[in-house]
N, C-alpha and C. Protein backbone atom coordinates (compact mmCIF):
# COMPACT_ATOMS: atom_id res chain seq x y z
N UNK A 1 -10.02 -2.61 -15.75
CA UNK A 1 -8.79 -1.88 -15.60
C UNK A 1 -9.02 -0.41 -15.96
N UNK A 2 -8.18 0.35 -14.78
CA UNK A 2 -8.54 1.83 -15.49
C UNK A 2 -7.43 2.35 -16.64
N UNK A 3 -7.57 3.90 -16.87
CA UNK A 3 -6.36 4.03 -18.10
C UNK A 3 -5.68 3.68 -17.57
N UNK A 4 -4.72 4.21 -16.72
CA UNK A 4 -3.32 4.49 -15.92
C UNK A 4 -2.87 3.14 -16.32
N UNK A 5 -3.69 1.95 -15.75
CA UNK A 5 -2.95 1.18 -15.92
C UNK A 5 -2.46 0.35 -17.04
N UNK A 6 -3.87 0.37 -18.35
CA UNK A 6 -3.24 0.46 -19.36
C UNK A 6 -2.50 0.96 -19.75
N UNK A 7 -2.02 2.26 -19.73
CA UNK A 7 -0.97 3.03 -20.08
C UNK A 7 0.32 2.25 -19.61
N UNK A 8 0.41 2.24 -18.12
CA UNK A 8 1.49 1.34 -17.48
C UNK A 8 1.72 -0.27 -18.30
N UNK A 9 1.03 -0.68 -18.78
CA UNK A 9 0.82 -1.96 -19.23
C UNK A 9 1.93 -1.56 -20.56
N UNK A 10 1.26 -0.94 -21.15
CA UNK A 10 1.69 -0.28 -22.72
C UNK A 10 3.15 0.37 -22.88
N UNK A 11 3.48 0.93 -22.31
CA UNK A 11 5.14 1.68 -21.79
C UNK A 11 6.13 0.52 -21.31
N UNK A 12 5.21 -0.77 -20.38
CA UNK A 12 6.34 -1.27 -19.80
C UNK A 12 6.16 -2.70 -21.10
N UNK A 13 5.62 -2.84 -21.98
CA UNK A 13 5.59 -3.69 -22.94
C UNK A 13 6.20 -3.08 -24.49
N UNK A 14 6.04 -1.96 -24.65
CA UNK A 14 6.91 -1.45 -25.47
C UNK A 14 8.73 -1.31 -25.12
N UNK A 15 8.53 -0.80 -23.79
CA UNK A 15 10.10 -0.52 -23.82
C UNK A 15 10.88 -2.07 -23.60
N UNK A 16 10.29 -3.06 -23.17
CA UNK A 16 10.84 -4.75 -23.03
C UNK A 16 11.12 -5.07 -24.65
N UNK A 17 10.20 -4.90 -25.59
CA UNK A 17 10.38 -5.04 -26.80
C UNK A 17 11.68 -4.17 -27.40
N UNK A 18 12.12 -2.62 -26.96
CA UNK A 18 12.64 -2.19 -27.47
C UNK A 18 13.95 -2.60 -26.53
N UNK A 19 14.06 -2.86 -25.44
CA UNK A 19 15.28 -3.75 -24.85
C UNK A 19 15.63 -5.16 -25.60
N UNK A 20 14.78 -5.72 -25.63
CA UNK A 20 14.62 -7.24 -26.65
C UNK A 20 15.49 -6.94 -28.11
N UNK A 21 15.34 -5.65 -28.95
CA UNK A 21 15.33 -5.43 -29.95
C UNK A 21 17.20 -5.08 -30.11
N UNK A 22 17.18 -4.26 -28.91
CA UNK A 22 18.91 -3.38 -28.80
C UNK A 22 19.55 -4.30 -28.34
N UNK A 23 19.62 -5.56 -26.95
CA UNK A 23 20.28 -6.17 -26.59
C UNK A 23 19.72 -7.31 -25.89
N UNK A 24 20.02 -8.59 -26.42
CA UNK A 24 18.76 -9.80 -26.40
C UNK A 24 19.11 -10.33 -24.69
N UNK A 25 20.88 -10.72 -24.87
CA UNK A 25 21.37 -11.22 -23.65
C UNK A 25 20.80 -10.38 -22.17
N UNK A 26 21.32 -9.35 -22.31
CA UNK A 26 21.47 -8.42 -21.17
C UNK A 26 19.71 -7.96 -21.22
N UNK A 27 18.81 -8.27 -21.65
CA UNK A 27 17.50 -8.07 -20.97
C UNK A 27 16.54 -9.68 -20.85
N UNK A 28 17.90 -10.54 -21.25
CA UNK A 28 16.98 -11.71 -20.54
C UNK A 28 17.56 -12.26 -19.34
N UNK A 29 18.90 -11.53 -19.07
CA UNK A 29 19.60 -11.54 -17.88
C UNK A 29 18.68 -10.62 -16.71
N UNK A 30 18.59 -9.61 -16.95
CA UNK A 30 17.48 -8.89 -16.27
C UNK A 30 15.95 -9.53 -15.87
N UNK A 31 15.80 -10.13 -16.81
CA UNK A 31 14.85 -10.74 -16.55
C UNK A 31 14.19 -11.75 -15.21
N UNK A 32 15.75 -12.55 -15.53
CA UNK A 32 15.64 -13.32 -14.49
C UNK A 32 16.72 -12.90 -13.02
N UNK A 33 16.68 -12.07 -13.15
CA UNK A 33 17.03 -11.11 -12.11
C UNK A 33 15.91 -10.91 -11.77
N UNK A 34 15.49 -10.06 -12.50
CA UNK A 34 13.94 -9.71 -11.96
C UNK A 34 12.96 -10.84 -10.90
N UNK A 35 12.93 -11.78 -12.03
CA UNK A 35 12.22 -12.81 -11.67
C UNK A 35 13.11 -13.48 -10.14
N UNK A 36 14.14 -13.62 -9.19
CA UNK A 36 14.42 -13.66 -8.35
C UNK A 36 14.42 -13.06 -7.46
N UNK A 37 14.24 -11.61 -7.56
CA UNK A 37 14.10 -10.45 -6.86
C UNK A 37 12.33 -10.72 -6.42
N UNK A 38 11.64 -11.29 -7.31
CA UNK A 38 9.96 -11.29 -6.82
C UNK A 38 9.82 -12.01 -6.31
N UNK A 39 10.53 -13.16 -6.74
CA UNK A 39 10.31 -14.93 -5.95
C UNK A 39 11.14 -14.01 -4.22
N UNK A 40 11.55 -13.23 -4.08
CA UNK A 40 11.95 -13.40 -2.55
C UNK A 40 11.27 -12.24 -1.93
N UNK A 41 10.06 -11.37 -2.62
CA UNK A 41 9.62 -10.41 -2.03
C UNK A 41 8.12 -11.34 -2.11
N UNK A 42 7.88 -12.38 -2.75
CA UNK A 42 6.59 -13.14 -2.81
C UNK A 42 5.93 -13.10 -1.16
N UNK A 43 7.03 -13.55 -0.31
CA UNK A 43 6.44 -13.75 1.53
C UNK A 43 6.01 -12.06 1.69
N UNK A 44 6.30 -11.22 1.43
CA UNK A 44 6.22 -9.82 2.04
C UNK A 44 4.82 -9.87 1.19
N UNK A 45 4.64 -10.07 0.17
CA UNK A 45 3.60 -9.09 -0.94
C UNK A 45 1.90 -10.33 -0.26
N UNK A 46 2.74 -11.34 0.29
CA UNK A 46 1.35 -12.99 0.91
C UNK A 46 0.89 -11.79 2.08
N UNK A 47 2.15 -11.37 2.91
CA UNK A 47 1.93 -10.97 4.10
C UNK A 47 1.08 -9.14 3.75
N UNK A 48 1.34 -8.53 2.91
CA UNK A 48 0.29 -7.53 3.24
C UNK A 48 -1.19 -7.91 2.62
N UNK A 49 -1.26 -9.21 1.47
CA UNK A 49 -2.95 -9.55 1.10
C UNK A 49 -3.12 -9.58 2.27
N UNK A 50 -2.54 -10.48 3.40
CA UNK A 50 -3.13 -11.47 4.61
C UNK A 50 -3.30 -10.53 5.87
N UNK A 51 -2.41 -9.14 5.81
CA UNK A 51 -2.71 -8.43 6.70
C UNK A 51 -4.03 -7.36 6.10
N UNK A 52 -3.94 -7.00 5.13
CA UNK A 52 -4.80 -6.24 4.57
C UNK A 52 -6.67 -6.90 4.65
N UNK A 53 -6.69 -8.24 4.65
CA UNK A 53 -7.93 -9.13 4.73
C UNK A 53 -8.20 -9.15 6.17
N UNK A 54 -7.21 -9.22 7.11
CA UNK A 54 -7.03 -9.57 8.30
C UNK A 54 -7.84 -8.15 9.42
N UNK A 55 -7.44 -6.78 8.60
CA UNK A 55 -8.39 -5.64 8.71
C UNK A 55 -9.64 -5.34 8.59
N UNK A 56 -9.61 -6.12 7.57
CA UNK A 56 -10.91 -6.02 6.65
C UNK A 56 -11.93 -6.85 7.10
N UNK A 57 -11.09 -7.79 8.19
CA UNK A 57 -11.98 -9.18 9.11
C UNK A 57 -12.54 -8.75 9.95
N UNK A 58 -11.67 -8.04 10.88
CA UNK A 58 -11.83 -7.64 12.39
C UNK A 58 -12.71 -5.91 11.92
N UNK A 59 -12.46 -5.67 11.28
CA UNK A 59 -13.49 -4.21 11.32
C UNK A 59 -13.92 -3.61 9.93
N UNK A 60 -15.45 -4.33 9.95
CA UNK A 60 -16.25 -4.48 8.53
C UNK A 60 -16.22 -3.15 8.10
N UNK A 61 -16.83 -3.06 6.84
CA UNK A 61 -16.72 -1.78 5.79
C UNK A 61 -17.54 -0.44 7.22
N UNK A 62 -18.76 -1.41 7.49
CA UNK A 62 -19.81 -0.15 8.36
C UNK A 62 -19.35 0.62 9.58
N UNK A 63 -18.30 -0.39 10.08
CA UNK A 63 -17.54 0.08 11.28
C UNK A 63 -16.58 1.04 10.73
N UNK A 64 -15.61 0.70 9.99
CA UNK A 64 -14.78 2.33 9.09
C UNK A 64 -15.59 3.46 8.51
N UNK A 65 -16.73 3.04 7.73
CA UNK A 65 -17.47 4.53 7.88
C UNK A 65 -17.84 4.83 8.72
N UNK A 66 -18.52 4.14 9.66
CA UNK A 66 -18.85 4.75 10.92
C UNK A 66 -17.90 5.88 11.47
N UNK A 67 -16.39 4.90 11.57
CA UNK A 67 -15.33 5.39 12.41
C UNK A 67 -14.74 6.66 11.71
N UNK A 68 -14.07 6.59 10.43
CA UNK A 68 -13.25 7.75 9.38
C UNK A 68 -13.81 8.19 8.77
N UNK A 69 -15.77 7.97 8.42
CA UNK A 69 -16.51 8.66 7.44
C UNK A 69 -16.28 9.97 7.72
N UNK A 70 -17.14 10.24 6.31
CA UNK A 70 -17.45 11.89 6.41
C UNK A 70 -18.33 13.03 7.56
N UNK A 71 -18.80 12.22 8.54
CA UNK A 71 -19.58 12.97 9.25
C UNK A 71 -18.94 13.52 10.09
N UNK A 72 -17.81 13.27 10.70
CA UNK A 72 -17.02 14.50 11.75
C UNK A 72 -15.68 14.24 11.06
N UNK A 73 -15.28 15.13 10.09
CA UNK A 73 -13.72 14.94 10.01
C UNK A 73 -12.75 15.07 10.79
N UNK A 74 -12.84 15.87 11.75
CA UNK A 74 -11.67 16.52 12.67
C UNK A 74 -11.57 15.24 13.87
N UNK A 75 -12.53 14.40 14.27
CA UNK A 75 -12.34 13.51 15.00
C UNK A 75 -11.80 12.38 14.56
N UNK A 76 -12.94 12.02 13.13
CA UNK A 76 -11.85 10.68 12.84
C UNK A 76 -10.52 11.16 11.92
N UNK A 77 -10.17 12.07 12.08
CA UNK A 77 -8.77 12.70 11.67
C UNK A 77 -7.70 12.33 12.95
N UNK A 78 -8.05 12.92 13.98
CA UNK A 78 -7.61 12.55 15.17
C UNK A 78 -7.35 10.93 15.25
N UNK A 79 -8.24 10.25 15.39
CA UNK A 79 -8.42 8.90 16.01
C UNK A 79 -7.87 8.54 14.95
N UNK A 80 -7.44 8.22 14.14
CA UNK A 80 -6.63 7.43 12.70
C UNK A 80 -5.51 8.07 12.74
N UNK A 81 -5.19 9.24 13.22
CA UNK A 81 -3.55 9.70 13.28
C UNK A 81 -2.65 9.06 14.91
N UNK A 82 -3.80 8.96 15.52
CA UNK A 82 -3.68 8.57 16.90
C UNK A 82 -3.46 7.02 16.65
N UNK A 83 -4.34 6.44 16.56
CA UNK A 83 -4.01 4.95 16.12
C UNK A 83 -2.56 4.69 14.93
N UNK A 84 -2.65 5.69 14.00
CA UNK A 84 -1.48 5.42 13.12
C UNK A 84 -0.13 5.66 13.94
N UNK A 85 0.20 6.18 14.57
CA UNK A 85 1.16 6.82 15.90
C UNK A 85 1.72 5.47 16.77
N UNK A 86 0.48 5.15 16.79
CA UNK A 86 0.71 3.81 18.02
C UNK A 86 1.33 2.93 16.95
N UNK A 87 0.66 2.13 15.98
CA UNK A 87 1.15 0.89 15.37
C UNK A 87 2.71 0.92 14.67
N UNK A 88 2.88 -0.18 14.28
CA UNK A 88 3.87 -0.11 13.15
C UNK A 88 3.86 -1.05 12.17
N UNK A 89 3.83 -0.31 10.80
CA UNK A 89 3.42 -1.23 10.18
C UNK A 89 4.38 -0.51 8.70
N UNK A 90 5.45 -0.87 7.90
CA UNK A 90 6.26 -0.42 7.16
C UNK A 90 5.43 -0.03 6.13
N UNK A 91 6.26 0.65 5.01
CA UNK A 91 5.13 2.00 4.42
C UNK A 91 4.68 1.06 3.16
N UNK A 92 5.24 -0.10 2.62
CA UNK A 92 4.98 -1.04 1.93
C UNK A 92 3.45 -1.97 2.25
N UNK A 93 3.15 -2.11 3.38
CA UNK A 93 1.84 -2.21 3.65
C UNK A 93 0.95 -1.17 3.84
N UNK A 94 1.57 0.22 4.58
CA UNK A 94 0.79 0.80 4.98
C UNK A 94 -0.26 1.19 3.63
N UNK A 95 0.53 1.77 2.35
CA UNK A 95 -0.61 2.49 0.94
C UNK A 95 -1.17 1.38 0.56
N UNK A 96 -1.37 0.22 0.51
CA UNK A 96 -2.35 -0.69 -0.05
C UNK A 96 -3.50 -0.94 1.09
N UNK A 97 -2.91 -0.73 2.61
CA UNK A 97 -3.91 -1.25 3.46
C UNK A 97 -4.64 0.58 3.57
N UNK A 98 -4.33 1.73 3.52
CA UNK A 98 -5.14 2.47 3.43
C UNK A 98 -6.13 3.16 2.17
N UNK A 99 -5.39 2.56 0.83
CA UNK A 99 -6.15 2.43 -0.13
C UNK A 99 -7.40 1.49 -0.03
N UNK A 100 -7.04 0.27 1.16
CA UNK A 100 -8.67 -0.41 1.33
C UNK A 100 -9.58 0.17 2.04
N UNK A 101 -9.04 0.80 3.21
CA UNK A 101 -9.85 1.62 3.75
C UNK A 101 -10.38 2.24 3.44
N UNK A 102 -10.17 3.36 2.80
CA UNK A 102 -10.62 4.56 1.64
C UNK A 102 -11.50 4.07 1.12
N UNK A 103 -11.01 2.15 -0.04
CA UNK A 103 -12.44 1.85 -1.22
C UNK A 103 -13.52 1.27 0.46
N UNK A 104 -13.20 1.16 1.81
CA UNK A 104 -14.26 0.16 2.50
C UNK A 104 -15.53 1.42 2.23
N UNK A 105 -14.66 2.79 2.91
CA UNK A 105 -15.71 4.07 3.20
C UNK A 105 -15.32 4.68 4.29
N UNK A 106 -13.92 4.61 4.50
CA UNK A 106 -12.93 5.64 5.07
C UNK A 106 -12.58 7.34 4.27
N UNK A 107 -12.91 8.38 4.69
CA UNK A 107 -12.76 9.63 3.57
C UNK A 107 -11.70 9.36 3.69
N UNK A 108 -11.11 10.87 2.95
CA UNK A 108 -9.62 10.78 2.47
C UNK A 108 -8.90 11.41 3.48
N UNK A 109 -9.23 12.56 4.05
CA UNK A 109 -8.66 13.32 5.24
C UNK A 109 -8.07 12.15 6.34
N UNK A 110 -8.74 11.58 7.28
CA UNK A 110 -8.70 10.39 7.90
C UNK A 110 -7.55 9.60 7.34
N UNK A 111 -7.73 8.95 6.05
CA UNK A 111 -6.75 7.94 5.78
C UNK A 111 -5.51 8.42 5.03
N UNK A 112 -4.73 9.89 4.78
CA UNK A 112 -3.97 10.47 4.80
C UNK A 112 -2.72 10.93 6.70
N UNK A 113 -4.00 11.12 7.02
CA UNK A 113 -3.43 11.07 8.34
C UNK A 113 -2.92 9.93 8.95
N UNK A 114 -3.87 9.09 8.71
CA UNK A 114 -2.94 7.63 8.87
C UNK A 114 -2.27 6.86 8.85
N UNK A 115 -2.05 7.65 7.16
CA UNK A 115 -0.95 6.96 6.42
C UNK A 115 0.44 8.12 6.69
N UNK A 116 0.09 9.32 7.03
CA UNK A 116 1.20 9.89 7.41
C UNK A 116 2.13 9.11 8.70
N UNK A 117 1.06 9.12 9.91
CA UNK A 117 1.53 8.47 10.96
C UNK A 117 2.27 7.32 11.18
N UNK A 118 1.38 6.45 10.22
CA UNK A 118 2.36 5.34 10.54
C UNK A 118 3.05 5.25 9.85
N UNK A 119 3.99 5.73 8.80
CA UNK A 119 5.21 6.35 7.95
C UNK A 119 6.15 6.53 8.83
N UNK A 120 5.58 7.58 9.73
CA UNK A 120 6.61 8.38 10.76
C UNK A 120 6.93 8.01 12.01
N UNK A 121 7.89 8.11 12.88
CA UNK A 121 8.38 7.69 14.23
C UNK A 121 7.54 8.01 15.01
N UNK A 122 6.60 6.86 15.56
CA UNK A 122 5.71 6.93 16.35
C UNK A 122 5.91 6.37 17.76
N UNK A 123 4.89 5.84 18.29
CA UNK A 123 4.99 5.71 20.16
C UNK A 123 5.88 4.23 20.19
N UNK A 124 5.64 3.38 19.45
CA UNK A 124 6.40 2.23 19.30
C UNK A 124 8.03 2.18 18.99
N UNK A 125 7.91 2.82 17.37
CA UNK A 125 9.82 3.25 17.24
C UNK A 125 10.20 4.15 17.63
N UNK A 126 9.56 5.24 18.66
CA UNK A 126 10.09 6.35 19.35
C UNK A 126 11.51 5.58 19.94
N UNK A 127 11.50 4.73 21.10
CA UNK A 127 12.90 4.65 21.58
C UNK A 127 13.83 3.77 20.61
N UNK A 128 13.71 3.56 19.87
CA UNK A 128 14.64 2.68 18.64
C UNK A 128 15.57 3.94 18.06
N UNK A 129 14.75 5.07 17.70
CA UNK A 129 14.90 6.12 17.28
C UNK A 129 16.02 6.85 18.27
């Protein structure tokens, strides 16, 4: 684990304690609020591991550096904003599936553009829009 997330670990375990401490009911009500709110986002969070692996199937680590490495930025800048344009894929998948890209050996230029694109109204939700 890196800091950050200890830190995150540490803030969100202190302040539960200090909710626990001020008002017992109303943060174990939350709780399981909480805990229903995940049980129904569980299918969404299956569906980006399964799409995110599903990338990672069809076009190995060597093929993304090949494609978004560092050796021509301005092209695979292009071709990953171009491809991001076409698809659609909600922005909830999109930062975990371009954070894999990035760790496969996608630079960062490339998978910024990508992740801009498919954020934004592209060739698909153009007429929805």
């Amino acid at each position: 684990m890196d800091i950050f997330t200890i830190i995150f670990w540490a803030v969100a375990i202190v302040l539960t304690v200090v909710s626990l401490i001020k008002n017992r009911q109303k943060t174990f009500a939350a709780m399981k609020k909480s805990k229903g709110m995940m049980g129904s986002m569980m299918s969404d969070i299956i569906a980006i591991i399964f799409l995110i692996g599903l990338v990672l199937a069809f076009f190995p680590p060597e093929t993304i550096q090949s494609v978004l490495g560092s050796t021509n930025t301005m092209v695979s800048t292009v071709v990953s904003a171009l491809a991001g344009s076409i698809t659609l894929i909600p922005a909830f998948v999109a930062f975990p599936l371009v954070g894999s890209l990035v760790d496969a050996g996608a630079s960062i230029i490339p998978g910024v553009a990508f992740l801009t694109t498919l954020t934004m109204v592209g060739v698909v939700t153009f007429p929805l829009e």
